[in-house]
N, C-alpha and C. Protein backbone atom coordinates (compact mmCIF):
# COMPACT_ATOMS: atom_id res chain seq x y z
N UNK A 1 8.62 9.91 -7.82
CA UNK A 1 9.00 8.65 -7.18
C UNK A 1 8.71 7.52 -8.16
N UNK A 2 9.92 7.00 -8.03
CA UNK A 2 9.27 5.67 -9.32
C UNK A 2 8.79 4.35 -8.73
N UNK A 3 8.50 3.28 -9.64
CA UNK A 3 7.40 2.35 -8.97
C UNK A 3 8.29 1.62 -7.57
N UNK A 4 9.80 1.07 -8.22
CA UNK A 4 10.20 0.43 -7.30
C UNK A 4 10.51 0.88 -6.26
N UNK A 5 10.55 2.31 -6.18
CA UNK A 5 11.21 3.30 -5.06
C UNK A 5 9.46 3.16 -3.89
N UNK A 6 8.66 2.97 -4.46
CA UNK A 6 6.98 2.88 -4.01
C UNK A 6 6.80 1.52 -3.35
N UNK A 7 7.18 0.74 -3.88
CA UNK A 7 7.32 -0.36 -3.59
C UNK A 7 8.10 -0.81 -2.59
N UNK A 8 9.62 -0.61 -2.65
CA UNK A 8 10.37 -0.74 -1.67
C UNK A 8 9.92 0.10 -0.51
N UNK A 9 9.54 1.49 -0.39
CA UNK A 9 8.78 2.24 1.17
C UNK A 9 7.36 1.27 1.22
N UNK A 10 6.85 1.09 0.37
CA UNK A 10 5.81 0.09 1.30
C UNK A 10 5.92 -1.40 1.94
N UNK A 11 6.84 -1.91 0.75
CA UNK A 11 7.08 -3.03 1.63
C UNK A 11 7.91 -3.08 2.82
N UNK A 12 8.70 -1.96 2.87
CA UNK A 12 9.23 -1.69 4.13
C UNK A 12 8.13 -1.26 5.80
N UNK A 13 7.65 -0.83 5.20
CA UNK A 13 6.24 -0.38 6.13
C UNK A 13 5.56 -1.43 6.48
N UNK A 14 5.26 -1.96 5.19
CA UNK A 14 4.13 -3.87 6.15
C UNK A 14 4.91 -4.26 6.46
N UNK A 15 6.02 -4.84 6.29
CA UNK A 15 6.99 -6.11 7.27
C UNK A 15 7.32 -5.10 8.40
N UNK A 16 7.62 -3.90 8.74
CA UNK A 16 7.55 -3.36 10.09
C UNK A 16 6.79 -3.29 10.59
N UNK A 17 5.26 -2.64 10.23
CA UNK A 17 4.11 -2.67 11.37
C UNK A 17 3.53 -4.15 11.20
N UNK A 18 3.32 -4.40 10.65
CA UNK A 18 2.42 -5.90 10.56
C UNK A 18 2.89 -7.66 10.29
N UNK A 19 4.23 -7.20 9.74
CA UNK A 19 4.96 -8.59 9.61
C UNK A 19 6.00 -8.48 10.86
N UNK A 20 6.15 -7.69 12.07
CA UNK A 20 7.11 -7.65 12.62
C UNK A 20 7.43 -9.41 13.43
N UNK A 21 6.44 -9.81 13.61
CA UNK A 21 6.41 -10.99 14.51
C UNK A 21 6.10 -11.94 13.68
N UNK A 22 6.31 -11.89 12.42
CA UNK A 22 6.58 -12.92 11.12
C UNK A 22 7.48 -12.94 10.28
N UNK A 23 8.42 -12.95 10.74
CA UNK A 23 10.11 -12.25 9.75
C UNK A 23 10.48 -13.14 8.73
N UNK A 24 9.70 -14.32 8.97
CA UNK A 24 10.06 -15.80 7.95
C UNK A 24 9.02 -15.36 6.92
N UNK A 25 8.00 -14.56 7.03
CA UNK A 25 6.82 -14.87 6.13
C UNK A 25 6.78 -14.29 5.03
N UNK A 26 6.64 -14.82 3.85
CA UNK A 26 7.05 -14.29 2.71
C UNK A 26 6.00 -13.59 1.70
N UNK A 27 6.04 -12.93 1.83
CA UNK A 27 4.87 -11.57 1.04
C UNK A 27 5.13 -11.34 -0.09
N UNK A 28 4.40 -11.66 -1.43
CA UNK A 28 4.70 -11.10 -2.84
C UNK A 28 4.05 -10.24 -3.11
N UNK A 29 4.59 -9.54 -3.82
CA UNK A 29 3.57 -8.09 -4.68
C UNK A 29 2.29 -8.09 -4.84
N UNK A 30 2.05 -9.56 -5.38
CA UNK A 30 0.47 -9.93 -5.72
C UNK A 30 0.05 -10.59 -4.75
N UNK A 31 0.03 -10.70 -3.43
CA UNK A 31 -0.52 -11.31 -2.10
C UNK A 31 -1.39 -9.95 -1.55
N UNK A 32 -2.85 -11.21 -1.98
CA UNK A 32 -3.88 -10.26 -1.45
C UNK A 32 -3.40 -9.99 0.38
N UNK A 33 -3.06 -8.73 1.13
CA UNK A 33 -2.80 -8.06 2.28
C UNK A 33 -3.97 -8.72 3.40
N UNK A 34 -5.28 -8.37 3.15
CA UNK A 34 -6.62 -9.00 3.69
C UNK A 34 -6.35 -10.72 3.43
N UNK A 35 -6.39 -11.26 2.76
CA UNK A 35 -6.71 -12.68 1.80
C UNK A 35 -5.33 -13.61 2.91
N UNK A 36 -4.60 -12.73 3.19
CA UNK A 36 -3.41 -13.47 3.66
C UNK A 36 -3.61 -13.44 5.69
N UNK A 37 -4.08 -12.45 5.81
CA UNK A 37 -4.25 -12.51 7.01
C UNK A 37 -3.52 -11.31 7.59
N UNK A 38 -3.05 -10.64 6.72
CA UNK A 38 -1.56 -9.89 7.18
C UNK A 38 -2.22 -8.04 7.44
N UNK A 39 -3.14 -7.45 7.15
CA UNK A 39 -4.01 -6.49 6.92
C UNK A 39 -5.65 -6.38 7.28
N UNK A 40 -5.71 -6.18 8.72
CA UNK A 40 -7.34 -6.12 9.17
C UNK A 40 -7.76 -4.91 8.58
N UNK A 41 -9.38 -4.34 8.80
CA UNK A 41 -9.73 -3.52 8.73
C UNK A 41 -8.86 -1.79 9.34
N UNK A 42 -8.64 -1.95 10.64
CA UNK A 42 -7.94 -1.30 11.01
C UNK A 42 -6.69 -1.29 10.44
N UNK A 43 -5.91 -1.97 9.94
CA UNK A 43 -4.72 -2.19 9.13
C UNK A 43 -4.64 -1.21 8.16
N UNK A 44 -5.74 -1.40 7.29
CA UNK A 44 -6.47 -0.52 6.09
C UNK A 44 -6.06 0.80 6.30
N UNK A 45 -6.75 1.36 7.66
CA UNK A 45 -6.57 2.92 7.78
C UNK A 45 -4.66 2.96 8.04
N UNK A 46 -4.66 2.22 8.69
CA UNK A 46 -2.70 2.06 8.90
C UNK A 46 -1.64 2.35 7.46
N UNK A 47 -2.59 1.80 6.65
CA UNK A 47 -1.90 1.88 4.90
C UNK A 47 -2.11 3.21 4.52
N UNK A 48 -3.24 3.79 4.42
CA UNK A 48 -3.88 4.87 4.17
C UNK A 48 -3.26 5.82 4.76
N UNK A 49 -3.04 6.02 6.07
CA UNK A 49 -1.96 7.08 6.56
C UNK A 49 -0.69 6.89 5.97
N UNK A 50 -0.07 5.90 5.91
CA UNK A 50 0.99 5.68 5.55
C UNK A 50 0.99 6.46 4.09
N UNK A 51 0.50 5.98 3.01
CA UNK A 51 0.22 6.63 1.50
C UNK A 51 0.35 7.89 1.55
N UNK A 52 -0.76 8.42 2.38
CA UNK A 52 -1.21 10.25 2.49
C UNK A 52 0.31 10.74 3.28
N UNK A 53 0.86 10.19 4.19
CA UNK A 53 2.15 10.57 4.73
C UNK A 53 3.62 10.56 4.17
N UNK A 54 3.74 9.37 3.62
CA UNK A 54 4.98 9.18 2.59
C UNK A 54 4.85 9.40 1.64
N UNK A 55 4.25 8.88 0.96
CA UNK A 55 4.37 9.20 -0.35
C UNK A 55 3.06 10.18 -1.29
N UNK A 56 3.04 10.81 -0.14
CA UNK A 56 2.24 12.15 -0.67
C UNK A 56 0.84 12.10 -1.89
N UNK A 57 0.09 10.80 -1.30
CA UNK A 57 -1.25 10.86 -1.98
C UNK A 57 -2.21 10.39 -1.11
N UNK A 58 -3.00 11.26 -1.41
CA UNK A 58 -4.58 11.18 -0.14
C UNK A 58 -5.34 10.63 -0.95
N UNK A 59 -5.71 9.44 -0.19
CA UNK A 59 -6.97 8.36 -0.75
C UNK A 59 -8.18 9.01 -0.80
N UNK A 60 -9.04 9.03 -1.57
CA UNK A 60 -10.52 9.02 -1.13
C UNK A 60 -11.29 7.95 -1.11
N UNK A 61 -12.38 8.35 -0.13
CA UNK A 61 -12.90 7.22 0.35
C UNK A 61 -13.80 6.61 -0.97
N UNK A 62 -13.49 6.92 -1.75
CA UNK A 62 -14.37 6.06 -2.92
C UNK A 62 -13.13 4.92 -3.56
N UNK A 63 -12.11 5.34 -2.93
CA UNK A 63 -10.87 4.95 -3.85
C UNK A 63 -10.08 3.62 -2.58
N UNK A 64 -11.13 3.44 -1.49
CA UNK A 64 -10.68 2.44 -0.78
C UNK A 64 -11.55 0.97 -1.33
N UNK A 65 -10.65 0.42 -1.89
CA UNK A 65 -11.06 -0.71 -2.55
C UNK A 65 -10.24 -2.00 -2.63
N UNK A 66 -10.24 -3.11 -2.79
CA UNK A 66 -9.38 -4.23 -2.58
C UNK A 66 -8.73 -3.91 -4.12
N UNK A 67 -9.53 -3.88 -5.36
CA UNK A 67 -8.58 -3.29 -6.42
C UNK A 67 -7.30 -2.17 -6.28
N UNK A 68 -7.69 -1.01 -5.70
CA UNK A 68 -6.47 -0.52 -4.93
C UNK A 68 -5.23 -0.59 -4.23
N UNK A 69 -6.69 -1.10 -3.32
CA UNK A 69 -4.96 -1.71 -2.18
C UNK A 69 -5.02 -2.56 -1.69
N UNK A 70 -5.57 -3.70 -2.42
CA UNK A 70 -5.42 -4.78 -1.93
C UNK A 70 -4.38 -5.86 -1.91
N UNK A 71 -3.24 -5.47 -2.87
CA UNK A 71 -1.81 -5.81 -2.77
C UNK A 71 -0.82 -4.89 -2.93
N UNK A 72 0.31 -5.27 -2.98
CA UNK A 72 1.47 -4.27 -3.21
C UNK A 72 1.46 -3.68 -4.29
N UNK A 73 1.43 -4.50 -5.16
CA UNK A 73 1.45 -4.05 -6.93
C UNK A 73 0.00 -2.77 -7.03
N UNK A 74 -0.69 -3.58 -6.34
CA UNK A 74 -2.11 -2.51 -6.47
C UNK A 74 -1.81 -1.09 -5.78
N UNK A 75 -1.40 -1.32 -4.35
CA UNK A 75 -1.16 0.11 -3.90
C UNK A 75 0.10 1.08 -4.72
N UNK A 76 1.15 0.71 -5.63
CA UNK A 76 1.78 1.12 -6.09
C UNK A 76 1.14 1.63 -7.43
N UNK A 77 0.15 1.31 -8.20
CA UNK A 77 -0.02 1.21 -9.24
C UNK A 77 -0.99 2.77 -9.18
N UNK A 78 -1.39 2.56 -8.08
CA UNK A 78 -3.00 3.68 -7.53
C UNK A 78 -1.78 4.54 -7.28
N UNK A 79 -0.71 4.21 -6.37
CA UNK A 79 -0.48 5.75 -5.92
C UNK A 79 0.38 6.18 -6.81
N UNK A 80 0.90 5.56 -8.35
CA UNK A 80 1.77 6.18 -9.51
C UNK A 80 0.21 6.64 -10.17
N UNK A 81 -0.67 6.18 -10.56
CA UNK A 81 -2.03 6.90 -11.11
C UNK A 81 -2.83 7.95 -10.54
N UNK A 82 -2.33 8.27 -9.21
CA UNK A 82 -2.91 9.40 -8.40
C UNK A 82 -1.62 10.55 -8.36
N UNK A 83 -0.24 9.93 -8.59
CA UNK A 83 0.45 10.82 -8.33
C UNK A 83 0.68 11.23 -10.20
N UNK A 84 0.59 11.10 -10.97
CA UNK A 84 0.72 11.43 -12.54
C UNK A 84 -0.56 12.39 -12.50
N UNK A 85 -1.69 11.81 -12.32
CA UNK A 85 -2.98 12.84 -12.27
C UNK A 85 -3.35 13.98 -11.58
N UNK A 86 -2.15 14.05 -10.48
CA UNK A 86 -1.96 15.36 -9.63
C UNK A 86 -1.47 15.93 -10.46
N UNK A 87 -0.12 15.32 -11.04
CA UNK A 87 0.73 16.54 -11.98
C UNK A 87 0.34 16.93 -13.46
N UNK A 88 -1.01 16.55 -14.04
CA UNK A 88 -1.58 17.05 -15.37
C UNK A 88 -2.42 17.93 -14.56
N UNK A 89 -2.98 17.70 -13.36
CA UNK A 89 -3.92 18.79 -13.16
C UNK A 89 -3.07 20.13 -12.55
């Protein structure tokens, strides 16, 4: 899966579960998710299923971090560095 193909299923995913009742609101790659208001705690685990379900990489809990996933660019970046490191191992 390449980055933008990662990108486009996630940003499709936050503006459905979490931007649904904000359709004007404009979300960039680098918009901290938490920082914006747009991603609670519970949100968090909402992303996390989402990752482990679509696009076929299971977080660990050491690997839940605002560096991670704390924006778009970040969750794309973790799950192209988790999904390359599956396939050398």
């Amino acid at each position: 899966m390449t980055r933008a193909e990662i990108i486009t299923r996630l940003r499709g995913f936050i503006e459905e579960t979490f931007l649904y009742m904000r359709p004007d609101f404009e979300l960039g790659d680098d918009d901290s998710l938490m920082g914006k208001g747009i991603v609670d705690s519970m949100g968090v685990m909402e992303v996390i299923a989402f990752i482990d379900e679509e696009l076929g990489v299971t977080v660990a809990d050491t690997d839940v971090t605002e560096q991670n996933l704390g924006t778009i660019n970040a969750i794309a970046n973790y799950v192209l560095a988790r999904q390359q490191a599956t396939q050398v191992a």
